[in-house]
C-alpha atoms as a PDB file:
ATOM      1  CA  UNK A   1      89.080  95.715  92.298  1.00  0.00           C
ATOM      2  CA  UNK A   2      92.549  94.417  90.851  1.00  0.00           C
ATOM      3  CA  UNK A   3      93.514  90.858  90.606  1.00  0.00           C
ATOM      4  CA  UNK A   4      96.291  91.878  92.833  1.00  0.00           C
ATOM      5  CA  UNK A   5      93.951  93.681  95.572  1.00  0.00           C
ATOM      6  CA  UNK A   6      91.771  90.380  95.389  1.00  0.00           C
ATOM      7  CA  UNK A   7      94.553  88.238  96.175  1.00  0.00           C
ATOM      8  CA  UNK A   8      95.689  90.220  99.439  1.00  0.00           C
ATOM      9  CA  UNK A   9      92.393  90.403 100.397  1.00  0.00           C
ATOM     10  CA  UNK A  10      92.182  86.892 100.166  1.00  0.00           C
ATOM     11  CA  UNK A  11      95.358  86.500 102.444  1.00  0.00           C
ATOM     12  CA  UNK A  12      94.565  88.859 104.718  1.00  0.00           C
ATOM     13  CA  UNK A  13      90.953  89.001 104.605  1.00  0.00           C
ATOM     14  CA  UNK A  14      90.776  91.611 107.632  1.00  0.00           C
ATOM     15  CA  UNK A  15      91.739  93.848 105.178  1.00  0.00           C
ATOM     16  CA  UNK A  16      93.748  96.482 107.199  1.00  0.00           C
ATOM     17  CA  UNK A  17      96.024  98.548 105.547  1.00  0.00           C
ATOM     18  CA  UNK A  18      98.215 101.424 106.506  1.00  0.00           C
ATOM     19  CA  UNK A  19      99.444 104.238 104.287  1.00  0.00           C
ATOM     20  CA  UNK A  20     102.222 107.249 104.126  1.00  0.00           C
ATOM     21  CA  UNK A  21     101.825 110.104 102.018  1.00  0.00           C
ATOM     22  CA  UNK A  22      98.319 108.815 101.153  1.00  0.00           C
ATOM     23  CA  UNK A  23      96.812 112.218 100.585  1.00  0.00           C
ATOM     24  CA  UNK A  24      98.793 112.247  96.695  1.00  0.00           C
ATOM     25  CA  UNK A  25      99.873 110.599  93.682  1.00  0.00           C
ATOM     26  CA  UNK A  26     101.080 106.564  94.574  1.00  0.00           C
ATOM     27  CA  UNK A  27      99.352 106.579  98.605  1.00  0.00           C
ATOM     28  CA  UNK A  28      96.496 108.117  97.091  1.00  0.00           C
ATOM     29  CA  UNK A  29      96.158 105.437  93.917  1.00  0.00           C
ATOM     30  CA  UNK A  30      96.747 103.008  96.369  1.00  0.00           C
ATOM     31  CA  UNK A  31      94.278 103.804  98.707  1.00  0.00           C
ATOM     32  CA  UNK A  32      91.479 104.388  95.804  1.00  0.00           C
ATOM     33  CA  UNK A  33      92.462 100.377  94.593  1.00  0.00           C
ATOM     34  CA  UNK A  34      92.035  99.137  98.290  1.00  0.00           C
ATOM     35  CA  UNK A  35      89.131 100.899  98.641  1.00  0.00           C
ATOM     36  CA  UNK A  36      87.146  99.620  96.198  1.00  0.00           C
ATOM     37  CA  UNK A  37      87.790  96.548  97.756  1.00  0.00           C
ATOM     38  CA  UNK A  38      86.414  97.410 101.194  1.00  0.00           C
ATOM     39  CA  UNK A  39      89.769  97.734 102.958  1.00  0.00           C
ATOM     40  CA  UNK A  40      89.923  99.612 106.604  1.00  0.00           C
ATOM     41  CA  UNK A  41      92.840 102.324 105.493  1.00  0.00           C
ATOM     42  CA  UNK A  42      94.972 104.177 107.558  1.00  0.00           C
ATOM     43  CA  UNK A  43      95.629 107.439 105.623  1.00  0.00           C
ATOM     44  CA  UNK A  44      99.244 109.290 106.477  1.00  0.00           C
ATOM     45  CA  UNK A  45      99.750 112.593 105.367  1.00  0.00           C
ATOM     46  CA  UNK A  46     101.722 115.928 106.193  1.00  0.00           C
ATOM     47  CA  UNK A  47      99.416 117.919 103.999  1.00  0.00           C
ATOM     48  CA  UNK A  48      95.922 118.372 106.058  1.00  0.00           C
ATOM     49  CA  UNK A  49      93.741 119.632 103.977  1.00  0.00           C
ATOM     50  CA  UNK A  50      95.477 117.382 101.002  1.00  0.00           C
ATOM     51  CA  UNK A  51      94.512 114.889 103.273  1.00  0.00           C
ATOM     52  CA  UNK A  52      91.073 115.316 103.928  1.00  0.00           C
ATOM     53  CA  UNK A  53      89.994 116.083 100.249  1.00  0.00           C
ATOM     54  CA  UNK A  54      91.416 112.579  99.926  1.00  0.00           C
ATOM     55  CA  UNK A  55      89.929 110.614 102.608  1.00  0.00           C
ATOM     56  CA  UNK A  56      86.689 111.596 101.296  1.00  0.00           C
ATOM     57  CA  UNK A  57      87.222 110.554  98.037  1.00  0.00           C
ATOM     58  CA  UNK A  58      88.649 107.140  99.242  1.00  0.00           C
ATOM     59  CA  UNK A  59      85.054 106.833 101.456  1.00  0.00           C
ATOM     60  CA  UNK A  60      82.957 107.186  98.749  1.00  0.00           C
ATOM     61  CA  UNK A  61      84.305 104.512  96.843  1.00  0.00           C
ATOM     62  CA  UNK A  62      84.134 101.783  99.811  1.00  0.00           C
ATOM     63  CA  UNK A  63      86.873 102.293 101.946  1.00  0.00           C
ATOM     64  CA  UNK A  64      86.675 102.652 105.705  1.00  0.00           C
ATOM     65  CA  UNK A  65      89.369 105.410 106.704  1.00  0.00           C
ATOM     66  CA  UNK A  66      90.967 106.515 109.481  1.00  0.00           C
ATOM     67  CA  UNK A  67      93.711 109.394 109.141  1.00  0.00           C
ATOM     68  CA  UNK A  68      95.619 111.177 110.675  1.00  0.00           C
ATOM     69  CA  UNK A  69      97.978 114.160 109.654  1.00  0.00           C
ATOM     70  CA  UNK A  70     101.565 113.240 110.610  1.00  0.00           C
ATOM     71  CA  UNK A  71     105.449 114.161 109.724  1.00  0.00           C
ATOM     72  CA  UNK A  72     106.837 110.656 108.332  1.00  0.00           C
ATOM     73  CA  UNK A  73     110.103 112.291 109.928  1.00  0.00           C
ATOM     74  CA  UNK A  74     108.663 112.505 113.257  1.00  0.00           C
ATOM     75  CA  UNK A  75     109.495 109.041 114.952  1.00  0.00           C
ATOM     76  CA  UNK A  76     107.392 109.346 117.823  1.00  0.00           C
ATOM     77  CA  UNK A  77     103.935 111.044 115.907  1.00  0.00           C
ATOM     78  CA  UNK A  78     104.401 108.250 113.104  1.00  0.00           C
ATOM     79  CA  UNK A  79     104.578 105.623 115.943  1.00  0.00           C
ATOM     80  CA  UNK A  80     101.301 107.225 117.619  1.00  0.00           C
ATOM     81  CA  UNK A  81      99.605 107.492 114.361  1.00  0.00           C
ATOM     82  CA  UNK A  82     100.113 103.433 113.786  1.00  0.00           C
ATOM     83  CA  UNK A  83      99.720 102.485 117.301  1.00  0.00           C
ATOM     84  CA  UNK A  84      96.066 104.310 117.186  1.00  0.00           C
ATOM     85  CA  UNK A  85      94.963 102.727 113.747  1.00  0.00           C
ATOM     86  CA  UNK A  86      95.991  99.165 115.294  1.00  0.00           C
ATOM     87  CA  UNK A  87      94.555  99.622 118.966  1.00  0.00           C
ATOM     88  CA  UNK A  88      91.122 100.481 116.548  1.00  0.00           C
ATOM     89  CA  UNK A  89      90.877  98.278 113.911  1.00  0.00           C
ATOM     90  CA  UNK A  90      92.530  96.026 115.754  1.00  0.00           C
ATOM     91  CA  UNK A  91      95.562  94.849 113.662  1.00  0.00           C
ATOM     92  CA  UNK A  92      97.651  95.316 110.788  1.00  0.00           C
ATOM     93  CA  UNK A  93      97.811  93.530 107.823  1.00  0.00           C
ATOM     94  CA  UNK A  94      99.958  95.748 104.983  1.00  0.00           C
ATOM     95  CA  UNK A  95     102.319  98.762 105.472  1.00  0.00           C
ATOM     96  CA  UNK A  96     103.104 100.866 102.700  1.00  0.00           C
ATOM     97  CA  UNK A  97     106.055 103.270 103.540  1.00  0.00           C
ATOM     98  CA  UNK A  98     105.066 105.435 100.721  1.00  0.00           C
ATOM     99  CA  UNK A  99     105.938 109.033 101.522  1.00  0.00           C
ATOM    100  CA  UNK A 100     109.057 110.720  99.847  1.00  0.00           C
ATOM    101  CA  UNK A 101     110.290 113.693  98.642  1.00  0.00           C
ATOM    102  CA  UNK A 102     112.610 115.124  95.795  1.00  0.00           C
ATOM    103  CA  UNK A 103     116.056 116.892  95.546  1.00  0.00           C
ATOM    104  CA  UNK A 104     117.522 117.698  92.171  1.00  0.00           C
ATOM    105  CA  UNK A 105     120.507 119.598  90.986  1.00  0.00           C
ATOM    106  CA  UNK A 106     124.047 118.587  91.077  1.00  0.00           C
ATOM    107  CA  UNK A 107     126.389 116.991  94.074  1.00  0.00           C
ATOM    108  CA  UNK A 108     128.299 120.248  94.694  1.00  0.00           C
ATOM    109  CA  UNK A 109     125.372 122.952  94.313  1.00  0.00           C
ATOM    110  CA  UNK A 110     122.922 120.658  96.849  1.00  0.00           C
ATOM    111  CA  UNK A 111     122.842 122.509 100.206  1.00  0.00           C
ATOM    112  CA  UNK A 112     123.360 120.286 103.130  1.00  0.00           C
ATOM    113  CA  UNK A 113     119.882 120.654 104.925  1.00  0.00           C
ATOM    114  CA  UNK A 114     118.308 119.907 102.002  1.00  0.00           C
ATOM    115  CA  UNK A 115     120.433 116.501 102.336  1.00  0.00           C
ATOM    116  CA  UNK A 116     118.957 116.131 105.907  1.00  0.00           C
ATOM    117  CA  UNK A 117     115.735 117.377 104.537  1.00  0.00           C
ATOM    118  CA  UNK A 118     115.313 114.536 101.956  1.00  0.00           C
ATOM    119  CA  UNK A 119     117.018 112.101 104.458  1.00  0.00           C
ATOM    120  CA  UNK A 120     114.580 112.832 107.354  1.00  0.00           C
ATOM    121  CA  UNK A 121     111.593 112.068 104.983  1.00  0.00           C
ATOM    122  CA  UNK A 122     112.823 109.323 102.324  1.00  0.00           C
ATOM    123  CA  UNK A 123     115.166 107.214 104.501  1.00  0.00           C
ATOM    124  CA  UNK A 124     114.155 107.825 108.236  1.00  0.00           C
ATOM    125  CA  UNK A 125     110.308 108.139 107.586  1.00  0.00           C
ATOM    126  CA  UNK A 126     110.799 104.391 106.054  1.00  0.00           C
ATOM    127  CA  UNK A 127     112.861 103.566 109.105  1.00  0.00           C
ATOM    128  CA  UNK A 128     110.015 105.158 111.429  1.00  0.00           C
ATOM    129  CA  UNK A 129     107.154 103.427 109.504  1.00  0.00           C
ATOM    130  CA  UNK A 130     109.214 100.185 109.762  1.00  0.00           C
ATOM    131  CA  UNK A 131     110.034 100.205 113.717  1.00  0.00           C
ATOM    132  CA  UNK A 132     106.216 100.887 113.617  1.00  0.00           C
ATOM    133  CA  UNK A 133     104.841  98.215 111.935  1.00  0.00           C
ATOM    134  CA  UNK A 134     107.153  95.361 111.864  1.00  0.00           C
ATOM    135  CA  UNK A 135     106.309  94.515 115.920  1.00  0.00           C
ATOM    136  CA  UNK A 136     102.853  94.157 114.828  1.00  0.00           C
ATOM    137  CA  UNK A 137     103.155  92.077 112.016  1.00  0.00           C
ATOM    138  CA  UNK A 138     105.654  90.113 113.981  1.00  0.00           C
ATOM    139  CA  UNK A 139     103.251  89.422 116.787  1.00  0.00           C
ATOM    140  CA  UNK A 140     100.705  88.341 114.317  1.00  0.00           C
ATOM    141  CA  UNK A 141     103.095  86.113 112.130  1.00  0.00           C
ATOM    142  CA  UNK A 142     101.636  87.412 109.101  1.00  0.00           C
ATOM    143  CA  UNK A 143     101.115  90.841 107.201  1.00  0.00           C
ATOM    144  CA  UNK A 144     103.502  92.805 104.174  1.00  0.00           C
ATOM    145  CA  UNK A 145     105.943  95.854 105.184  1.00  0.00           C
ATOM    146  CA  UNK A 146     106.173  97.174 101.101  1.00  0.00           C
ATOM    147  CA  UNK A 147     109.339  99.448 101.305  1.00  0.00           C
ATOM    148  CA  UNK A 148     108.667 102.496  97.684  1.00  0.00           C
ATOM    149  CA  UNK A 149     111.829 103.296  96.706  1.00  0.00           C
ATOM    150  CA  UNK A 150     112.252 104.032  93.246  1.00  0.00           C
ATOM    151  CA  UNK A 151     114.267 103.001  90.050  1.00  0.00           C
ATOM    152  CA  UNK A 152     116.396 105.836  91.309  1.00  0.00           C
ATOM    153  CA  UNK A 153     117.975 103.458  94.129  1.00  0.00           C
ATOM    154  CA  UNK A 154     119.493 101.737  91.515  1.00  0.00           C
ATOM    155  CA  UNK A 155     120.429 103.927  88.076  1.00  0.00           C
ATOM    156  CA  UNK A 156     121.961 106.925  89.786  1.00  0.00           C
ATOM    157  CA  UNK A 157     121.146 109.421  87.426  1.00  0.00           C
ATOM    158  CA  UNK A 158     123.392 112.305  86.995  1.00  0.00           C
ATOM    159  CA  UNK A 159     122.174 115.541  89.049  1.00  0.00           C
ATOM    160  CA  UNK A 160     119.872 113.526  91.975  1.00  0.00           C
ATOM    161  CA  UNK A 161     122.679 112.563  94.097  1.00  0.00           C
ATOM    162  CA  UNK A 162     120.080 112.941  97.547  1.00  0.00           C
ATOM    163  CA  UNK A 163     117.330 111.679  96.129  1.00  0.00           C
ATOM    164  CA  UNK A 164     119.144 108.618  94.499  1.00  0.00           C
ATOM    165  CA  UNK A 165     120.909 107.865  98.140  1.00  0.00           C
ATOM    166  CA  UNK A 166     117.615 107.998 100.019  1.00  0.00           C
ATOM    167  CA  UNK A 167     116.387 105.017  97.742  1.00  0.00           C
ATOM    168  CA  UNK A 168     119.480 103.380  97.442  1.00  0.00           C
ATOM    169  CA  UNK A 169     118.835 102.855 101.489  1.00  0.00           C
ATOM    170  CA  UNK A 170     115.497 101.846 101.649  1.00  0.00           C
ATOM    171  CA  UNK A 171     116.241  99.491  98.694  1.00  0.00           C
ATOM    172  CA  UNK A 172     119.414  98.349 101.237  1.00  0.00           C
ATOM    173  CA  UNK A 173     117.069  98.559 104.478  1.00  0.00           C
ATOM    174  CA  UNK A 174     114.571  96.356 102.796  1.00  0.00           C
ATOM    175  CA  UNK A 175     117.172  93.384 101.650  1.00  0.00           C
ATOM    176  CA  UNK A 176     118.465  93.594 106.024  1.00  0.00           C
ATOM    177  CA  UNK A 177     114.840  93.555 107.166  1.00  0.00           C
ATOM    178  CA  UNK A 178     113.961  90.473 104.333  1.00  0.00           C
ATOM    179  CA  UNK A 179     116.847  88.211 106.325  1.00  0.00           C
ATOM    180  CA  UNK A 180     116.016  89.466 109.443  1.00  0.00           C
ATOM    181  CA  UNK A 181     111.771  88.331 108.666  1.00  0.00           C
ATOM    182  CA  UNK A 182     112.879  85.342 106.821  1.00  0.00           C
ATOM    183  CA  UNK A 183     110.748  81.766 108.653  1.00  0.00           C
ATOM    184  CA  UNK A 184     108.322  84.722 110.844  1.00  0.00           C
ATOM    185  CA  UNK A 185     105.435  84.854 108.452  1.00  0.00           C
ATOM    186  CA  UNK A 186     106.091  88.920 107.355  1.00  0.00           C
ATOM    187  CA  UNK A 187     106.904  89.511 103.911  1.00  0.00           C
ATOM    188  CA  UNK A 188     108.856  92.582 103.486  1.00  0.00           C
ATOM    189  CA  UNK A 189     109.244  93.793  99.518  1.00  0.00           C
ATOM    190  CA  UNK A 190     110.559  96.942  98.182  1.00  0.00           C
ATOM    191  CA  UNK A 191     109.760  98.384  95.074  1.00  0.00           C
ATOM    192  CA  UNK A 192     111.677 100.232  92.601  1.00  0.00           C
ATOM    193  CA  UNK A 193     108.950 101.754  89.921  1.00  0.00           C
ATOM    194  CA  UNK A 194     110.386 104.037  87.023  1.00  0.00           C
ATOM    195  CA  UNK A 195     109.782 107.594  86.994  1.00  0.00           C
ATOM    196  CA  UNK A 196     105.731 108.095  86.726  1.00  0.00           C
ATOM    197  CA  UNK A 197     103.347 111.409  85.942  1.00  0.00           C
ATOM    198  CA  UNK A 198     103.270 112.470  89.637  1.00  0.00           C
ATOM    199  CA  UNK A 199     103.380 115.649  91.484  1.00  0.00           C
ATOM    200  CA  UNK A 200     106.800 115.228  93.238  1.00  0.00           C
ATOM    201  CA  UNK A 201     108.534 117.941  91.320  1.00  0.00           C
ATOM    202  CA  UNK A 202     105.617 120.577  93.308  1.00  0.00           C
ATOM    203  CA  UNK A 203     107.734 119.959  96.389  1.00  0.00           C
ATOM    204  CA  UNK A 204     110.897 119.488  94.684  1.00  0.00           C
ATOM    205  CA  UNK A 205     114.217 121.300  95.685  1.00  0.00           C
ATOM    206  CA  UNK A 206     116.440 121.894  93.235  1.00  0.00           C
ATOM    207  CA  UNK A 207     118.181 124.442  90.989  1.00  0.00           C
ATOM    208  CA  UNK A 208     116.069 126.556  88.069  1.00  0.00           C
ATOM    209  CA  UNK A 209     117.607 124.297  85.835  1.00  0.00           C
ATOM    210  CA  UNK A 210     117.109 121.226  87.574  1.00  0.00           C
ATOM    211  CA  UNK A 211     113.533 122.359  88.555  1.00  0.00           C
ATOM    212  CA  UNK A 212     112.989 122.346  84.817  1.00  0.00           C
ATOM    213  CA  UNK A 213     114.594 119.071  83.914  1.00  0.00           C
ATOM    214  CA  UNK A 214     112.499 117.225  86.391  1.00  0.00           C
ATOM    215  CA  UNK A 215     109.453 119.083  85.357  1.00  0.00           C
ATOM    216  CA  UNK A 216     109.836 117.904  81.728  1.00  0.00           C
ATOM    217  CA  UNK A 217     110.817 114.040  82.913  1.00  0.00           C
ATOM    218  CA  UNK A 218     107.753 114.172  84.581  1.00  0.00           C
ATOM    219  CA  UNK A 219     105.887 115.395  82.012  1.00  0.00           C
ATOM    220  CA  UNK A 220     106.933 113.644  79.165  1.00  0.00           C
ATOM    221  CA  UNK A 221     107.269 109.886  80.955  1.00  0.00           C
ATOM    222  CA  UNK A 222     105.164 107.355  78.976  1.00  0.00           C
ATOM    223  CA  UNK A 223     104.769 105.545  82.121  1.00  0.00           C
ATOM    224  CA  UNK A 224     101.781 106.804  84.098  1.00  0.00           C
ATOM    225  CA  UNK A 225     100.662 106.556  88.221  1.00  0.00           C
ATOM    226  CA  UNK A 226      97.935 104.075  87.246  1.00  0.00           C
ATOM    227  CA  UNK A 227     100.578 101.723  85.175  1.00  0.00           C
ATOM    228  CA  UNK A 228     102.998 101.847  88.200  1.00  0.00           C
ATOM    229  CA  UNK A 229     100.116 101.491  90.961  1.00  0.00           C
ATOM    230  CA  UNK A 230      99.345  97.937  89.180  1.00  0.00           C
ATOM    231  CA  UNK A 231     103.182  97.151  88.579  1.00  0.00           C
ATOM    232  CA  UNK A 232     103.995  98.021  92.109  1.00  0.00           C
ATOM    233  CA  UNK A 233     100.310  95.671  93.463  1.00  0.00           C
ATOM    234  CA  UNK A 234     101.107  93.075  90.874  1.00  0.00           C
ATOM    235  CA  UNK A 235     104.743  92.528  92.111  1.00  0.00           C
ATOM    236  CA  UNK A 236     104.012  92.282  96.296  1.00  0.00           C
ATOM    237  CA  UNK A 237     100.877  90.196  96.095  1.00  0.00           C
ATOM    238  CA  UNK A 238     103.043  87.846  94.080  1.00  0.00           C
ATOM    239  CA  UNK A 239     105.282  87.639  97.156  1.00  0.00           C
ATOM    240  CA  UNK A 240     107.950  89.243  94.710  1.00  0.00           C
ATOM    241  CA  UNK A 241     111.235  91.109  97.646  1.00  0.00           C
ATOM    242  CA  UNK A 242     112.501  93.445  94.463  1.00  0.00           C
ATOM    243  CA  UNK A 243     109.534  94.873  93.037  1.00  0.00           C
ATOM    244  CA  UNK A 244     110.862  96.512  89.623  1.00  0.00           C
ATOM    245  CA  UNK A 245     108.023  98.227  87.896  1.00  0.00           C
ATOM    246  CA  UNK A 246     107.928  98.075  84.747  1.00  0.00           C
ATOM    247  CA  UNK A 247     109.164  94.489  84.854  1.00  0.00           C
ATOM    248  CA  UNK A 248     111.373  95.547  81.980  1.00  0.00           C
ATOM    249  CA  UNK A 249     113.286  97.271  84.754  1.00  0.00           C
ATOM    250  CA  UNK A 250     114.841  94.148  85.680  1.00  0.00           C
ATOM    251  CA  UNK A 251     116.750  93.838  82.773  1.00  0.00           C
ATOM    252  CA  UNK A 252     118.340  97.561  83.106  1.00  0.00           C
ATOM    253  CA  UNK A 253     119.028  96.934  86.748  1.00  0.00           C
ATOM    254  CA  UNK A 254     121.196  93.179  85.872  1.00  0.00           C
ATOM    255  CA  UNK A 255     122.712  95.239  83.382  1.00  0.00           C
ATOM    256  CA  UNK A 256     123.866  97.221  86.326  1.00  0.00           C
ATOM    257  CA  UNK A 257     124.939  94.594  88.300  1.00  0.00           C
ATOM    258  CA  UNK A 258     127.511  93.556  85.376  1.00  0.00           C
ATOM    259  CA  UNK A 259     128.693  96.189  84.019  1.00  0.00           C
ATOM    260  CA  UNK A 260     128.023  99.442  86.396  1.00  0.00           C
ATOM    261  CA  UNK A 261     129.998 102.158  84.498  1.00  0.00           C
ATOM    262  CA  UNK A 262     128.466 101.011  81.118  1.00  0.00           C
ATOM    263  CA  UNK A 263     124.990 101.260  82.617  1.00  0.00           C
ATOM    264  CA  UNK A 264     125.694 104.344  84.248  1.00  0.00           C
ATOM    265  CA  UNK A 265     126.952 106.307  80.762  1.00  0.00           C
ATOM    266  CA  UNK A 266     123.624 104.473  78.975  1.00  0.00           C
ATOM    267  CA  UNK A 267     121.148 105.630  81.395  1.00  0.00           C
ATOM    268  CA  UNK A 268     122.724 109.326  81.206  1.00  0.00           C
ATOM    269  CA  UNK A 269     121.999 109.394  77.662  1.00  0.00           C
ATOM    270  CA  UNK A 270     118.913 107.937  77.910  1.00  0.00           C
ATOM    271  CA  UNK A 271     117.797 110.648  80.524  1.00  0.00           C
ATOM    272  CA  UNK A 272     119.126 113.387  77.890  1.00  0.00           C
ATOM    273  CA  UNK A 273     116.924 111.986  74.990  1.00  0.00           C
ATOM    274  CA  UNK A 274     114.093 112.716  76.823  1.00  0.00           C
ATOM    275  CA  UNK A 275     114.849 116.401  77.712  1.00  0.00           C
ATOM    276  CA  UNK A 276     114.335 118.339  74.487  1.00  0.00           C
ATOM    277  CA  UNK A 277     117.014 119.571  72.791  1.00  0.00           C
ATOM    278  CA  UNK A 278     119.452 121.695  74.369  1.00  0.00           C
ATOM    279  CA  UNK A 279     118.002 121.402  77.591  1.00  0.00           C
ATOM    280  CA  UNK A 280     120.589 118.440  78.512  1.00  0.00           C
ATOM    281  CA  UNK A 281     122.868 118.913  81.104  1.00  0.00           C
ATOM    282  CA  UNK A 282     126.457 118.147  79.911  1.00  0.00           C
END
């Protein structure tokens, strides 16, 4: 059990926990750490049998589960999902809005569903998960809505224009629903982690090229799932709102806050570095 897992667990020592995409890389790692500390766990997933390979695995190391498969763009099955793990346990204590997907290539070679695609599941399955939890946790006066975006919300790489605006939103949804909780007892925090040895790019649509791109960033990323799991854990049971993970984030993203343009032309060469040579997109 983490430092940061003890420390909820002492604030919330009900210990109830709801997660999205919880069948997979960040849910899953998430679940596994709460787990271990004996946490009831809501586990949210799209993929069933994903899903139920995982919910074992989470068991046998001490959690108590309840799942359920369920479309994070599906308003209504998302609400029934939550309203079932609450009427149950009874109670919430943490919602992670977890679950996201990935669109690469270019602004003008992105096909419009795959815009409403990404937008259904990165911005509206937050929203959903939100208008879930948040009446729950308002009731109660207590309890943590954590908001995963992703570094992306705030460096805009070149060729991820979806993906980037999904997390730009829930990085803007978060800061509205922080004033609008501010004085009820809910702490709402977003984080922002870098980009992390995941399997995202296996449902990623994009271009060849971009398919390849994203498959070598993802590969080649010092900065693993188990790093980011403790960044991201670290950051909300400290109360942080902006959860930037690494913390070194924070001094890219107030380097975007002064000087946008300058940060914008850095990061793009930064994100070429790390594709191997003559695989940059120019």
């Amino acid at each position: 059990m983490t430092d940061a897992v003890a420390a909820l667990g002492a604030r919330f020592p009900r210990r109830r926990i709801v997660v999205t995409g919880a069948a997979s890389g960040l849910g899953l790692e998430l679940c596994r750490r709460f787990a271990r500390a004996g946490w009831t766990i809501g586990m949210l997933d799209v993929d069933a049998t994903a899903l139920d390979a995982a919910a074992v695995e989470v068991e046998r190391l001490g959690g108590r589960v309840r799942r359920a498969v369920v479309d994070v763009a599906d308003a209504d099955g998302l609400r029934a999902a939550v309203d079932a793990f609450v009427a149950e346990v009874p109670g919430l204590d943490v919602m992670v809005n977890n679950a996201g997907v990935a669109v690469g290539g270019d602004f003008l070679e992105t096909p419009v569903d795959d815009w409403r695609w990404i937008v259904g599941i990165n911005l509206l399955g937050v929203v959903h998960g939100a208008r879930a939890a948040l009446p729950v946790l308002l009731a109660q006066r207590s309890g943590l809505l954590l908001n995963v975006a992703s570094a992306a919300g705030f460096a805009s790489a070149a060729g991820m224009s979806a993906y980037n605006a999904t997390k730009a939103a829930v990085v803007a949804l978060s800061e509205t629903l922080y004033g609008e909780t501010l004085g009820t007892g809910v702490q709402v925090s977003v984080a922002m982690p870098y980009f992390f040895r995941t399997g995202l790019h296996r449902t990623l649509r994009a271009p060849d090229q971009a398919r390849r791109d994203a498959e070598r960033m993802f590969a080649t990323t010092p900065y693993t799932l188990e790093q980011a799991a403790t960044d991201v854990l670290n950051g909300a049971a400290a109360g942080r709102f902006y959860v930037l993970a690494p913390r070194w984030l924070s001094l890219l993203w107030l380097v975007k806050r002064l000087n946008g343009p300058f940060f914008l032309r850095l990061f793009r060469r930064l994100r070429d570095r790390q594709l191997a040579p003559g695989e940059a997109r120019g």
